[in-house]
Protein backbone atom coordinates (compact mmCIF):
# COMPACT_ATOMS: atom_id res chain seq x y z
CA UNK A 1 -159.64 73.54 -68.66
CA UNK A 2 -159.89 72.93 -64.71
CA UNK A 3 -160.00 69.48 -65.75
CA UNK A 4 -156.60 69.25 -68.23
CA UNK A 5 -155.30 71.18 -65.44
CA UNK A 6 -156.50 68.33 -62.34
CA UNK A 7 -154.95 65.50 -64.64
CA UNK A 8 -151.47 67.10 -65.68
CA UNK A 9 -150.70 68.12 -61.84
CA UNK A 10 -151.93 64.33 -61.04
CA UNK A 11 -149.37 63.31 -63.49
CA UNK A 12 -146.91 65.25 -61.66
CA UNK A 13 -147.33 64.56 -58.27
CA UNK A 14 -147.55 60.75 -59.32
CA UNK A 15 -143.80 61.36 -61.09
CA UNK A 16 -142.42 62.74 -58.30
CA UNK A 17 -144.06 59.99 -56.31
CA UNK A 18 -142.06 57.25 -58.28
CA UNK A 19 -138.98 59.28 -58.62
CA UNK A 20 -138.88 59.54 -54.84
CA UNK A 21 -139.43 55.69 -54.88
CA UNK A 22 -136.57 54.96 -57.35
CA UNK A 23 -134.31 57.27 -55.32
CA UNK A 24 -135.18 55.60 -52.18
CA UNK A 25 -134.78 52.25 -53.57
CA UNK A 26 -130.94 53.52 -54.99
CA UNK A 27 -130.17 54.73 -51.87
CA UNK A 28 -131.20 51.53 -50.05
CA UNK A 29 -128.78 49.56 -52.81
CA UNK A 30 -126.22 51.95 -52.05
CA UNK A 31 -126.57 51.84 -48.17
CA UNK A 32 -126.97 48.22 -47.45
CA UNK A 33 -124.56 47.05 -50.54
CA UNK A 34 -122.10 43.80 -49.03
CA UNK A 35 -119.55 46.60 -50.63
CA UNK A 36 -118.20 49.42 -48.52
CA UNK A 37 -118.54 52.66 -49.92
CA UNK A 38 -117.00 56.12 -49.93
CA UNK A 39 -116.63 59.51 -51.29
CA UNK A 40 -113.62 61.81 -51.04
CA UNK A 41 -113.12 65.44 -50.81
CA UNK A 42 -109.53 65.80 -52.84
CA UNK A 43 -109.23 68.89 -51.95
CA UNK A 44 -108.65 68.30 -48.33
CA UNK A 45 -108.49 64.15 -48.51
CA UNK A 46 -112.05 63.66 -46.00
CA UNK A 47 -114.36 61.40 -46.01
CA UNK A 48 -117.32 63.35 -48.12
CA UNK A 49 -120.33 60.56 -47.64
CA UNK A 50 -119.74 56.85 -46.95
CA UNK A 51 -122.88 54.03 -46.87
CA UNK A 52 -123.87 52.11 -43.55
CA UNK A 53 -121.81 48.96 -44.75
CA UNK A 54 -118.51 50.85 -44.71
CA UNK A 55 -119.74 52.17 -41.00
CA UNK A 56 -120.26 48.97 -39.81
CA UNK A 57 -117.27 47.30 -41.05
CA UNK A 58 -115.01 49.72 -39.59
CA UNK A 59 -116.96 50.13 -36.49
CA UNK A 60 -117.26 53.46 -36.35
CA UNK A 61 -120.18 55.71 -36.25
CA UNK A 62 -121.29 57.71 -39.61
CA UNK A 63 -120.84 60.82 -37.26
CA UNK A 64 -116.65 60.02 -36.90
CA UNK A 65 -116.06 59.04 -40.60
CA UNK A 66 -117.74 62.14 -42.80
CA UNK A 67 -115.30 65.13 -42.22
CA UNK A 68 -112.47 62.62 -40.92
CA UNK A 69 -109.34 62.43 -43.08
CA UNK A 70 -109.41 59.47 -45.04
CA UNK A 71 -105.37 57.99 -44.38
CA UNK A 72 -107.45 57.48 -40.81
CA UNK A 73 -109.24 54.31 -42.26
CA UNK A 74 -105.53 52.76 -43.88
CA UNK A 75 -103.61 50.07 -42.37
CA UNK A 76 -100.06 52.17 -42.30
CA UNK A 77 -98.92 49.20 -44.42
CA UNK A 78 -101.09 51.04 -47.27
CA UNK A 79 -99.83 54.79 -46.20
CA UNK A 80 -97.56 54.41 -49.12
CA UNK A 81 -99.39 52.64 -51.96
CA UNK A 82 -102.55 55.06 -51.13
CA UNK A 83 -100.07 58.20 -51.38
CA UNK A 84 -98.89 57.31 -54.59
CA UNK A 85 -102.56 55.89 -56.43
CA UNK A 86 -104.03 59.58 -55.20
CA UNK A 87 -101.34 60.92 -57.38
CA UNK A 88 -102.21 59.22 -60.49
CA UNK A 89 -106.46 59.81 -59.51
CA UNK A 90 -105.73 63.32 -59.02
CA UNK A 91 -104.22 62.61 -62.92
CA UNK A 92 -106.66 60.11 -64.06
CA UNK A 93 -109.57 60.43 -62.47
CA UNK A 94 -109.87 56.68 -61.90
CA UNK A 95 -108.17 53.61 -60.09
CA UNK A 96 -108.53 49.79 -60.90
CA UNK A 97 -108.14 46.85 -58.36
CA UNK A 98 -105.83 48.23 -55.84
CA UNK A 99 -104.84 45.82 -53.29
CA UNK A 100 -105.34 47.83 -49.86
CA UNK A 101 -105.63 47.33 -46.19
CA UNK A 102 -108.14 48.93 -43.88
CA UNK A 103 -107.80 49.58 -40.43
CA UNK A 104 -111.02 49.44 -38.27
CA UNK A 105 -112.16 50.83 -35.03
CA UNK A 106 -110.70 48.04 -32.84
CA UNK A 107 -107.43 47.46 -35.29
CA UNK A 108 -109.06 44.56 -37.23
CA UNK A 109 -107.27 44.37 -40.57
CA UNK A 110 -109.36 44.41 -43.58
CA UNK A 111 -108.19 43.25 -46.78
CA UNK A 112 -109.60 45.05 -49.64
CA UNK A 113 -109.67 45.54 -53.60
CA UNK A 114 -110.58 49.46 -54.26
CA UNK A 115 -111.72 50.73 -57.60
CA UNK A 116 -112.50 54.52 -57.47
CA UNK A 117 -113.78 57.12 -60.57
CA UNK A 118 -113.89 60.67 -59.95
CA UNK A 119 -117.40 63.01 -60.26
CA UNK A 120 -116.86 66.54 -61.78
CA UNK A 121 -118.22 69.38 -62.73
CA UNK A 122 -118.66 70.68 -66.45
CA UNK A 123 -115.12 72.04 -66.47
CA UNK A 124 -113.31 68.49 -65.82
CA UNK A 125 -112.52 70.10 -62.27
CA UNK A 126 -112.80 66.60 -59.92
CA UNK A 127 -115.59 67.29 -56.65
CA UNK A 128 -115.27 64.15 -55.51
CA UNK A 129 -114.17 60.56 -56.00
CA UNK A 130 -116.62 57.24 -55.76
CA UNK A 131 -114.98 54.46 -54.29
CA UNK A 132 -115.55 50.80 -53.79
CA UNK A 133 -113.65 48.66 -51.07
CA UNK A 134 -114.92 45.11 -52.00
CA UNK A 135 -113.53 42.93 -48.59
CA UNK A 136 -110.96 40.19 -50.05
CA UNK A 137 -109.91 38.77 -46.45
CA UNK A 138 -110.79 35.67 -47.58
CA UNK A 139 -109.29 35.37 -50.91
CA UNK A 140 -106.06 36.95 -49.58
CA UNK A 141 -106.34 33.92 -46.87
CA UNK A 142 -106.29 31.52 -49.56
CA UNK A 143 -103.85 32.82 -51.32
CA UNK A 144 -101.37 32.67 -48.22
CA UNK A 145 -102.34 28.98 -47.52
CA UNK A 146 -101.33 28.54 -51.48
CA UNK A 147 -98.39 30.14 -50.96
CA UNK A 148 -97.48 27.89 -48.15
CA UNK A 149 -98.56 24.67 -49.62
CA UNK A 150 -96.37 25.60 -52.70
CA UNK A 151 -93.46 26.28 -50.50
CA UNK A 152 -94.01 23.13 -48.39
CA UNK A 153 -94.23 21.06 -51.83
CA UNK A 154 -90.66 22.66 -53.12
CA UNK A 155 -89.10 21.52 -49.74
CA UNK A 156 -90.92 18.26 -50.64
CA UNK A 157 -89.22 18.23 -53.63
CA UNK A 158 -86.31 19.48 -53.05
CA UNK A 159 -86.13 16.40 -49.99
CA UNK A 160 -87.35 13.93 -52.60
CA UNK A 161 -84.52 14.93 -55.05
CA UNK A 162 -81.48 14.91 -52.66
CA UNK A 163 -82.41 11.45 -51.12
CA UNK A 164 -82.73 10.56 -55.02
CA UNK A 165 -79.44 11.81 -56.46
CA UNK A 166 -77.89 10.27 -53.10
CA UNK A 167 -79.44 6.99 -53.58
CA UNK A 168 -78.12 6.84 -57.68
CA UNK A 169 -74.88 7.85 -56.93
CA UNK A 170 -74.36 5.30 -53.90
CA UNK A 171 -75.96 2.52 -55.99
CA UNK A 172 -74.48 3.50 -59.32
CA UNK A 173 -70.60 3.21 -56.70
CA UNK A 174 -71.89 -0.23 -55.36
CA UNK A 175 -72.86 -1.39 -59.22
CA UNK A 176 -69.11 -0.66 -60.61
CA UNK A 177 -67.68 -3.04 -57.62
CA UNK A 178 -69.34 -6.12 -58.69
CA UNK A 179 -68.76 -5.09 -62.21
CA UNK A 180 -65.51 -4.65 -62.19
CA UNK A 181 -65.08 -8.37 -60.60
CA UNK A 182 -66.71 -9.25 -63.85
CA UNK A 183 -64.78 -7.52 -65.86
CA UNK A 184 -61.62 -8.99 -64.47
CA UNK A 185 -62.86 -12.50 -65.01
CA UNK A 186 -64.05 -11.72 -68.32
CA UNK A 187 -60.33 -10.42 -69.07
CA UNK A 188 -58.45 -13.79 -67.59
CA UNK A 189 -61.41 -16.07 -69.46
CA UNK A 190 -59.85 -14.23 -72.69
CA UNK A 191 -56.26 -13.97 -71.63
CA UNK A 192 -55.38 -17.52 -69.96
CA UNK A 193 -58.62 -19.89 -71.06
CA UNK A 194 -58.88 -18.74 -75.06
CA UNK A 195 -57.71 -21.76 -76.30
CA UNK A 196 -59.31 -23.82 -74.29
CA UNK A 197 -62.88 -22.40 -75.07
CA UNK A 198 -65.23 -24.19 -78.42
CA UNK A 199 -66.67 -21.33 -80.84
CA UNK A 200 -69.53 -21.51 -78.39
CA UNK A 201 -67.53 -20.58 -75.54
CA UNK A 202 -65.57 -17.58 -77.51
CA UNK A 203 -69.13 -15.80 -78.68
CA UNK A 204 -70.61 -16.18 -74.93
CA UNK A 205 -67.42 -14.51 -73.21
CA UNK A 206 -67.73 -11.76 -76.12
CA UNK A 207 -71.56 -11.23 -75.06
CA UNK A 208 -70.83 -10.99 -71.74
CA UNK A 209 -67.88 -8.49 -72.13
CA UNK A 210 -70.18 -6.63 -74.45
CA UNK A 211 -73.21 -6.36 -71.79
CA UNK A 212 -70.19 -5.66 -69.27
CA UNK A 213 -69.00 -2.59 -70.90
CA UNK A 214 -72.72 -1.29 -71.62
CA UNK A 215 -73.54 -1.38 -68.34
CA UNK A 216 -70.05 0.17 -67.46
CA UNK A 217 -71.23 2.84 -69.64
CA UNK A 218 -74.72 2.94 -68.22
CA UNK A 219 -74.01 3.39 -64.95
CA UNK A 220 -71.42 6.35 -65.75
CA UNK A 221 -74.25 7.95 -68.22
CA UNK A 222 -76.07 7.79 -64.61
CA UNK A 223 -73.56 9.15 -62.55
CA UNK A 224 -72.79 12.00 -64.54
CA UNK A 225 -76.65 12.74 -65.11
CA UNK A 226 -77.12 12.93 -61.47
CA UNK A 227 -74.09 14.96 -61.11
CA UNK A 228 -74.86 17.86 -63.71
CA UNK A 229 -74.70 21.73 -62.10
CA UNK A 230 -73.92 20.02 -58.58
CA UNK A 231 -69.72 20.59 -58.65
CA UNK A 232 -69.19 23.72 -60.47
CA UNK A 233 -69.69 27.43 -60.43
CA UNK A 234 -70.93 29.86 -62.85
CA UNK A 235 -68.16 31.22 -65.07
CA UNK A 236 -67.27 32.56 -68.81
CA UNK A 237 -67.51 30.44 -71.33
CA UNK A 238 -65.98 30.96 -74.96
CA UNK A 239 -67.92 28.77 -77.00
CA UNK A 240 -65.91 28.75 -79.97
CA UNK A 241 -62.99 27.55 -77.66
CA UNK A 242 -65.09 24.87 -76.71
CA UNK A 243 -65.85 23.79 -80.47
CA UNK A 244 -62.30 23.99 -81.26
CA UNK A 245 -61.84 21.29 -78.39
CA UNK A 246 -63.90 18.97 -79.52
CA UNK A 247 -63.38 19.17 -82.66
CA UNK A 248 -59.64 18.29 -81.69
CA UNK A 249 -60.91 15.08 -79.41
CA UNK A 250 -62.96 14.39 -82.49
CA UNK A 251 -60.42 14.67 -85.15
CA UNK A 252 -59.94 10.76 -86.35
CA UNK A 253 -63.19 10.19 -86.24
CA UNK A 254 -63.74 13.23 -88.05
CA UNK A 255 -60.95 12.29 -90.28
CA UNK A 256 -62.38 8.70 -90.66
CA UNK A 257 -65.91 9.64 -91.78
CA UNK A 258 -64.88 12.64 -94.12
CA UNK A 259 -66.93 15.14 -92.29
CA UNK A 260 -67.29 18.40 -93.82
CA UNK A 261 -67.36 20.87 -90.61
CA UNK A 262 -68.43 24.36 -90.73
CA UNK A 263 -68.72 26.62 -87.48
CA UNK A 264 -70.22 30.59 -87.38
CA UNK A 265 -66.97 32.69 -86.50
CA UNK A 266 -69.05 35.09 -84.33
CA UNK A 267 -69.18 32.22 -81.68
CA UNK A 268 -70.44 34.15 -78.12
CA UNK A 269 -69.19 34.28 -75.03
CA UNK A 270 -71.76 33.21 -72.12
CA UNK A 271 -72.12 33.02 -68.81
CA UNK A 272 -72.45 29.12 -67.66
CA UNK A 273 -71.23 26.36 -66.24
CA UNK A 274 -67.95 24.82 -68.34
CA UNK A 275 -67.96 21.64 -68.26
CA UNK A 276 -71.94 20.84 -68.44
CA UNK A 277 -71.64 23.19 -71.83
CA UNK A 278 -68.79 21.06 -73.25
CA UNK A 279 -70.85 18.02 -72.46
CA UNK A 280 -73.93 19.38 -74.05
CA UNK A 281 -72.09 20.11 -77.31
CA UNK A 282 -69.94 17.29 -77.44
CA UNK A 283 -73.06 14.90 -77.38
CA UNK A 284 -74.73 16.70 -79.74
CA UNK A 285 -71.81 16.62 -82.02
CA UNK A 286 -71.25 13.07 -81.38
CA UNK A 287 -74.51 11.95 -82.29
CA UNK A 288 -74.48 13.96 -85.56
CA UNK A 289 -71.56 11.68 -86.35
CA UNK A 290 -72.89 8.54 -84.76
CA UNK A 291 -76.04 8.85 -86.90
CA UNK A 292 -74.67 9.95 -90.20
CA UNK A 293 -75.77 8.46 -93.84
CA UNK A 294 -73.09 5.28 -94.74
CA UNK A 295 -72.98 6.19 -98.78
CA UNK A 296 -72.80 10.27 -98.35
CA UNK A 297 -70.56 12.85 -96.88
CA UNK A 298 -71.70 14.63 -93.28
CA UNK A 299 -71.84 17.79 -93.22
CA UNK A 300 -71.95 19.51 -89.51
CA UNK A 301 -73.07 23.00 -89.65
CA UNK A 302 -73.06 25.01 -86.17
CA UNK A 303 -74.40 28.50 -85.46
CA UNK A 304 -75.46 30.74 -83.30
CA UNK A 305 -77.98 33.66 -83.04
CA UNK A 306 -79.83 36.12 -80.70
CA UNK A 307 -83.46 35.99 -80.30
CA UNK A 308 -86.18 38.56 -79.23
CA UNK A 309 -85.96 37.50 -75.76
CA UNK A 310 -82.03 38.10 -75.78
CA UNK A 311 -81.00 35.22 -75.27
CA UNK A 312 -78.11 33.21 -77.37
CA UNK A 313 -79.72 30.69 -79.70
CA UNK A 314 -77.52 27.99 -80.99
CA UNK A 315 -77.81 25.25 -83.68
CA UNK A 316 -76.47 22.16 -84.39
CA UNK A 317 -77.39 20.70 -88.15
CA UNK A 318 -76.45 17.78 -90.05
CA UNK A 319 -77.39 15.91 -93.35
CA UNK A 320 -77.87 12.22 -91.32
CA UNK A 321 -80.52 9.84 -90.99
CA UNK A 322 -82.92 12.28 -89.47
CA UNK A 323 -85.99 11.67 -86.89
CA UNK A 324 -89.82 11.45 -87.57
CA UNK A 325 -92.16 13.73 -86.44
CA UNK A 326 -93.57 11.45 -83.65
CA UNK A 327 -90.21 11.23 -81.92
CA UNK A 328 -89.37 14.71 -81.43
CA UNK A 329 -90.10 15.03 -78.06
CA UNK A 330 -89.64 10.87 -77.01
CA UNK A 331 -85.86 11.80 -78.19
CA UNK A 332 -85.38 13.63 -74.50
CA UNK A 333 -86.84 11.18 -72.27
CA UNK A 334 -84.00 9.36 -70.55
CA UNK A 335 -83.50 5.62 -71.60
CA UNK A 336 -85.79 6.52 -74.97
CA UNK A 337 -84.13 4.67 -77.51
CA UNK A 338 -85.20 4.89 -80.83
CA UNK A 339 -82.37 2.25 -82.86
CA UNK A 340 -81.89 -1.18 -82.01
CA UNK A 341 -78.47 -1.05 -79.85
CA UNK A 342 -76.61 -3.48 -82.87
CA UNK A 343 -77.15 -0.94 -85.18
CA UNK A 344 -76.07 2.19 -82.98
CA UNK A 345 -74.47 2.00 -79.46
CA UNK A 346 -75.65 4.06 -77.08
CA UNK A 347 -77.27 3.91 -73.70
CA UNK A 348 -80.05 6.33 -74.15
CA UNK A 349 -79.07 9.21 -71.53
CA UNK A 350 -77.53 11.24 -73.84
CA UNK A 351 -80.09 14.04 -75.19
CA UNK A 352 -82.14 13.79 -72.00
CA UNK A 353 -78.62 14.71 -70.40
CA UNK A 354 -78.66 17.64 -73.27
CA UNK A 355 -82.34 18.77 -71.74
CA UNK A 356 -80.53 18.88 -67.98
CA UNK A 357 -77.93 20.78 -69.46
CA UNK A 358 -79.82 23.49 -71.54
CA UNK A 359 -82.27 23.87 -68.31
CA UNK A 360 -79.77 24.13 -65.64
CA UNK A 361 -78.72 27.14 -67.94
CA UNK A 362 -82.67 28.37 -67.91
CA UNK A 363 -83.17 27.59 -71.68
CA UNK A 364 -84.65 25.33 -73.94
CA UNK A 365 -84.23 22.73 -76.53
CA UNK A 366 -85.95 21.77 -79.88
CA UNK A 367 -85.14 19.87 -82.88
CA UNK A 368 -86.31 20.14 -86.36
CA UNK A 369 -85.72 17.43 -88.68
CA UNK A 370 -87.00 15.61 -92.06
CA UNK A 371 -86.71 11.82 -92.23
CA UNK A 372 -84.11 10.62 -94.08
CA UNK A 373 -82.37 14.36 -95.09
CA UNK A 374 -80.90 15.60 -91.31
CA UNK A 375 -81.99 17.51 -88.28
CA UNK A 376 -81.15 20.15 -86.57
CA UNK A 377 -81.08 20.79 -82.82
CA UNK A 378 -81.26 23.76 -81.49
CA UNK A 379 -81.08 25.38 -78.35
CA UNK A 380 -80.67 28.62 -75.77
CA UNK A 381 -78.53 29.60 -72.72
CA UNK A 382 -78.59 32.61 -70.89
C-alpha cells in the first residue's frame, strides 16, 4: 500500500513538474514573440497584461503600460479607426488585419496589422481581449515607394504621350504640304498632258493619284486618331439621333446596296462625348456595308441593352463576310489589315479608332462572328 501510494504521488509531483515546464516554455513564446502583445480590460479600455516585446518596442516600462489606458499607445491618426473597431469587438468579439499606428515612448511611429479575439467567461460576458500588433513598418515603406514609382511612371507616361500626339499631329501637318504639291501635279498631268501620255503613262499617273489619295486618307485616319477626347466636353448624347444621322449620310449607299436596316426604338440616352460616338458608330456601320456579301441582301441590325454592371451595351450585326476566330482581337490593332487593299479600301485605323473611342468612354469592345454568315460587334459606354 505505502508503496502504490510512493509511486502515484511520484507520478504527481513529476506532472506538475512538466506542466510547470510547458507553462514556462508558453510563457517564454509569449514573452519574447517578434509580435507585440496585449490584453484589454473593456470595461475600462487598460492595458490588462502585455509581453516584454510590446514593452520594448514602445519603450516603456511593463510598470507604465498594465493599468494605463490603452488610446495612450495610438498614433492620434488611429484615435478614430480604434474607436470605431472597439465598437464592432465589443459586438463581435474579434478583429481581422486592422491597419493601425502606434505611438512609442519617444514618438516613433509604428506601423502595425492588429488581429484581436476576445476571452470570456461561461456566460459569453467578454473579460478580456488578446491582441496581436505584428510591426508592418517595412511593408508599409514599400508600399509608399510603390506608390511613388507608379505615380512617377504615369507622369512618364503621360510626358511620353503628349510629346507623341504632338509629334503625329506636326508630322501628319508637314506630310499634307508635300502631298498636296503632288496632288496638284497629278491633277495638271491629267488635265493639260492626257493626250500626250501612251497607255503606260495614263495607268502610272492613275497609280500615283491612287497612292496619293490613300495616303491623304492615312494621314487624316492619323490625325483624327490622335485627336480623339482631346477637343470636346462631356455632354448628352441621343443615340438614336445619332443613327438617324447616319443613316441619312448613308442613304445612297444604303439605297445602292439594298440594305435592309433595322434599329431597337428604345435607343438610350448617354452621357459622352458627341462627336467621338458618331465616329464610333459611323465606322462600324460603314464597315458592315463595306464588307457585305456581293450575291445577298445586308441586313444591319442595331440594339442596345443594359448589363449587370449597368452599363449600356450596344450591338452592331450584319449578315457579311464575317471574321475567323484568329482575328478577333488582330481586328483592333491599328494598321491590322486583314483584305488585300484592291479588294476593300481602307487604311486600317478604323476599329482600332473604335477601341479609342469605346475606352475614352471607360467601356469595352468585342465581336462575335462566324466565317462566311456575319458578325456582330458589340460594345459599352458609361
Amino acid at each position: 500500500m505505502k508503496n502504490n501510494e510512493i509511486n502515484t504521488q511520484g507520478t504527481k509531483n513529476k506532472l506538475n513538474s512538466t506542466l510547470t515546464n510547458d507553462e514556462q516554455s508558453y510563457f517564454h513564446l509569449y514573452n519574447t514573440s517578434p509580435d507585440m502583445f496585449l490584453s484589454l480590460n473593456p470595461k475600462d479600455k487598460t492595458v490588462k497584461f502585455c509581453n516584454q516585446t510590446f514593452s520594448d518596442r514602445m519603450n516603456y516600462s511593463k510598470d507604465e503600460v498594465i493599468g494605463a489606458p490603452v488610446f495612450k499607445f495610438f498614433h492620434p491618426d488611429s484615435f478614430g479607426m480604434i474607436q470605431k473597431k472597439f465598437t464592432e469587438f465589443m459586438e463581435t468579439g474579434i478583429l481581422k488585419n486592422v491597419e493601425l499606428k502606434l505611438l512609442t515612448k519617444d514618438e516613433k511611429v509604428i506601423d502595425v496589422l492588429l488581429n484581436t479575439k476576445a476571452v470570456k467567461d461561461v456566460e459569453g460576458t467578454i473579460l478580456y481581449s488578446n491582441s496581436c500588433f505584428r510591426d508592418i513598418s517595412d511593408i508599409i515603406q514599400l508600399r509608399k515607394e510603390l506608390s511613388q514609382k507608379n505615380l512617377e511612371l504615369e507622369e512618364k507616361v503621360i510626358e511620353r504621350t503628349q510629346e507623341l500626339e504632338h509629334f503625329v499631329y506636326a508630322a501628319s501637318h508637314d506630310l499634307q504640304e508635300p502631298l498636296r504639291n503632288m496632288s496638284n501635279c497629278i491633277d495638271v498631268l491629267q488635265s493639260s498632258y492626257q493626250d500626250q501620255l501612251d497607255a503606260t503613262g495614263k495607268q502610272f499617273v492613275k497609280y500615283i493619284s491612287s497612292s496619293a489619295q490613300r495616303m491623304s486618307n492615312l494621314i487624316k485616319g492619323i490625325l483624327n486618331f490622335s485627336k480623339t477626347g482631346k477637343e470636346n466636353a462631356l455632354t448628352s448624347v441621343d443615340i438614336a439621333e445619332i443613327i438617324d444621322e447616319i443613316r441619312s449620310d448613308f442613304s445612297l449607299l444604303l439605297k445602292e446596296s439594298s440594305t435592309v436596316f433595322n434599329v431597337n426604338n428604345d435607343m438610350p440616352v448617354i452621357k459622352g462625348y458627341r462627336m467621338e460616338v458618331r465616329l464610333l458608330f459611323q465606322n462600324l456601320i460603314s464597315n458592315a456595308i463595306k464588307f457585305r456579301k456581293r450575291n445577298e441582301q445586308l441586313t444591319i441590325s442595331i440594339n442596345s441593352s443594359v448589363n449587370e454592371d449597368g452599363k449600356k451595351v450596344f450591338s452592331i450585326e450584319d449578315n457579311g463576310i464575317g471574321i475567323k476566330e484568329e482575328y478577333f482581337k488582330r481586328i483592333f490593332q491599328i494598321f491590322k489589315r486583314l483584305h488585300n487593299r484592291d479588294d476593300f479600301e481602307g487604311t486600317g485605323i478604323g476599329l482600332a479608332h473604335c477601341q479609342k473611342i469605346v475606352k475614352l468612354h471607360d467601356g469595352e469592345i468585342w465581336v462575335e462572328s462566324t466565317y462566311g454568315k456575319g458578325s456582330t460587334f458589340y460594345f459599352t459606354l458609361g
